[in-house]
C-alpha atoms as a PDB file:
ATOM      1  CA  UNK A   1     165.533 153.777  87.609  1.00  0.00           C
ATOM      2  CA  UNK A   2     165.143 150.363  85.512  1.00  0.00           C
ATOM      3  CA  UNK A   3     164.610 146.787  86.840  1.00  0.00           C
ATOM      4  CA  UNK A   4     168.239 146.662  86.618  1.00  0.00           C
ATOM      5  CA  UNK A   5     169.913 149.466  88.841  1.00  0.00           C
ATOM      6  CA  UNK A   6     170.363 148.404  91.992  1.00  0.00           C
ATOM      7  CA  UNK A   7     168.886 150.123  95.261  1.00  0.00           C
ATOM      8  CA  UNK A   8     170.518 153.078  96.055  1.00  0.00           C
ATOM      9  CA  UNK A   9     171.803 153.583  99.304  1.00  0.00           C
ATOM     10  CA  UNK A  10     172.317 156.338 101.244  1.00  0.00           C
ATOM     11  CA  UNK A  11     176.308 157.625 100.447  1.00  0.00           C
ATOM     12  CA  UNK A  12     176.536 155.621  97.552  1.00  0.00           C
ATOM     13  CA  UNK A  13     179.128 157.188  94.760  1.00  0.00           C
ATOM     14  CA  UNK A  14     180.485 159.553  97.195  1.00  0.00           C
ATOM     15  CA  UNK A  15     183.944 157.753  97.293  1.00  0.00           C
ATOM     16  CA  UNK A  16     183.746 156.766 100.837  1.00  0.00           C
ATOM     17  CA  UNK A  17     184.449 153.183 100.791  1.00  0.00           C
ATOM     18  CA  UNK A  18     186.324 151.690 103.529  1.00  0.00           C
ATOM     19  CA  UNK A  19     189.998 150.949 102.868  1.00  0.00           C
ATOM     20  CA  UNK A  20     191.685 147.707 103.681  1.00  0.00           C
ATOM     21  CA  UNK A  21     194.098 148.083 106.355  1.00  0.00           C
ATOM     22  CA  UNK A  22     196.823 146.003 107.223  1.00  0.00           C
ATOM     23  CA  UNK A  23     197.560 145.205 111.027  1.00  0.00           C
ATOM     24  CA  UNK A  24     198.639 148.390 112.843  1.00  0.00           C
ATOM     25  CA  UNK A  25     202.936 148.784 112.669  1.00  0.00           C
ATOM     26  CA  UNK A  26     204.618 151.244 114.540  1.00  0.00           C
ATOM     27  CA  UNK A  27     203.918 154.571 112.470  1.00  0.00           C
ATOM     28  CA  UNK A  28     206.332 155.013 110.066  1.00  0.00           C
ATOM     29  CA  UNK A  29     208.660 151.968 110.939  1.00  0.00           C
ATOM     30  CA  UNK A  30     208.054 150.008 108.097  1.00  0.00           C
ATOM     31  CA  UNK A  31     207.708 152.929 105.804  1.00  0.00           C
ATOM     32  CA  UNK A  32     211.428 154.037 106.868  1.00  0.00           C
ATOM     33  CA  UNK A  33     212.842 150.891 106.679  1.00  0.00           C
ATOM     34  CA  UNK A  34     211.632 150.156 102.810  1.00  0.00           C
ATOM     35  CA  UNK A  35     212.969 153.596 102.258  1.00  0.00           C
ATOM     36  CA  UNK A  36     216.776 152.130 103.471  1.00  0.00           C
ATOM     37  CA  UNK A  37     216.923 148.993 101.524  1.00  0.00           C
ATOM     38  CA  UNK A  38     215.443 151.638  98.102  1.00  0.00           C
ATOM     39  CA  UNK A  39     218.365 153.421  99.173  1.00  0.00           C
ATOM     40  CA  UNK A  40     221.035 150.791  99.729  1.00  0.00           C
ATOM     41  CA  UNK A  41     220.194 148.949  96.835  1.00  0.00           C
ATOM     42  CA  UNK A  42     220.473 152.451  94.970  1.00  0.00           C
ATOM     43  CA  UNK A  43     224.061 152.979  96.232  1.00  0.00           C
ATOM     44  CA  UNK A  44     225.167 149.649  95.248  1.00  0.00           C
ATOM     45  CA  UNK A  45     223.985 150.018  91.425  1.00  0.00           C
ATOM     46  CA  UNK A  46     225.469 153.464  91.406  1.00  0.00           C
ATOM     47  CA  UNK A  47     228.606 152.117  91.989  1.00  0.00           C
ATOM     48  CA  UNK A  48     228.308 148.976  90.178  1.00  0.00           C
ATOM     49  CA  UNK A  49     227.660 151.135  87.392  1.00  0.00           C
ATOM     50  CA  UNK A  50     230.711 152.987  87.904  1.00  0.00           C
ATOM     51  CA  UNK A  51     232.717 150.145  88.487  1.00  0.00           C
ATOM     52  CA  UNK A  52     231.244 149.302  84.713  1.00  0.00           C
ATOM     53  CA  UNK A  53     231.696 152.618  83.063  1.00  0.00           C
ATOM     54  CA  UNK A  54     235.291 152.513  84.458  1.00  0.00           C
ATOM     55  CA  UNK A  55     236.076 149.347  83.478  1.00  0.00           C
ATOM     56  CA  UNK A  56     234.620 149.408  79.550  1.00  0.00           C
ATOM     57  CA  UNK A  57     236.822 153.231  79.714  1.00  0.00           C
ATOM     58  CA  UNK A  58     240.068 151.694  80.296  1.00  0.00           C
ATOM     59  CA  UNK A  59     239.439 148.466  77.942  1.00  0.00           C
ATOM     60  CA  UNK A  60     239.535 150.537  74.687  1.00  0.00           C
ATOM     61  CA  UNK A  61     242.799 152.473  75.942  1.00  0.00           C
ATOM     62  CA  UNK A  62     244.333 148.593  76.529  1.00  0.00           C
ATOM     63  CA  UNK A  63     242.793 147.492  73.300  1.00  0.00           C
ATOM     64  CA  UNK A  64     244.870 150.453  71.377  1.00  0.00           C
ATOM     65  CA  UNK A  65     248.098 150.486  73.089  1.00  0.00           C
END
C-alpha cells in the first residue's frame, strides 16, 4: 500500500454500495403506468405511419393517371 491508497475498509470493492431510492410508490404502479403511455404512444405512430405509407401509395397512382 503507498501513501496514496486510501484506507481500506472492511467490504470495500465487493459491489455493495447502497442504491439511491426514490420515495416508496405503490409496487408496480408507476412501472405499469409508463408501460401504457410506451404503449399508447406506440399505437399512435403505428398508425400514423400507416396513415403515411397509405397516403405516399396512392399519390404515385394519382400522379400517373
Amino acid at each position: 500500500m503507498s501513501a496514496k491508497d486510501p484506507p481500506e475498509t472492511p467490504g470495500a470493492g465487493k459491489g455493495k454500495h447502497p442504491k439511491p431510492h426514490e420515495a416508496f410508490v405503490q409496487p408496480g404502479a408507476e412501472s405499469t403506468r409508463e408501460l401504457r403511455e410506451v404503449l399508447r404512444r406506440r399505437r399512435e405512430a403505428e398508425e400514423k405511419l400507416q396513415h403515411h405509407l397509405r397516403e405516399a401509395k396512392e399519390k404515385p397512382a394519382e400522379d400517373g393517371s
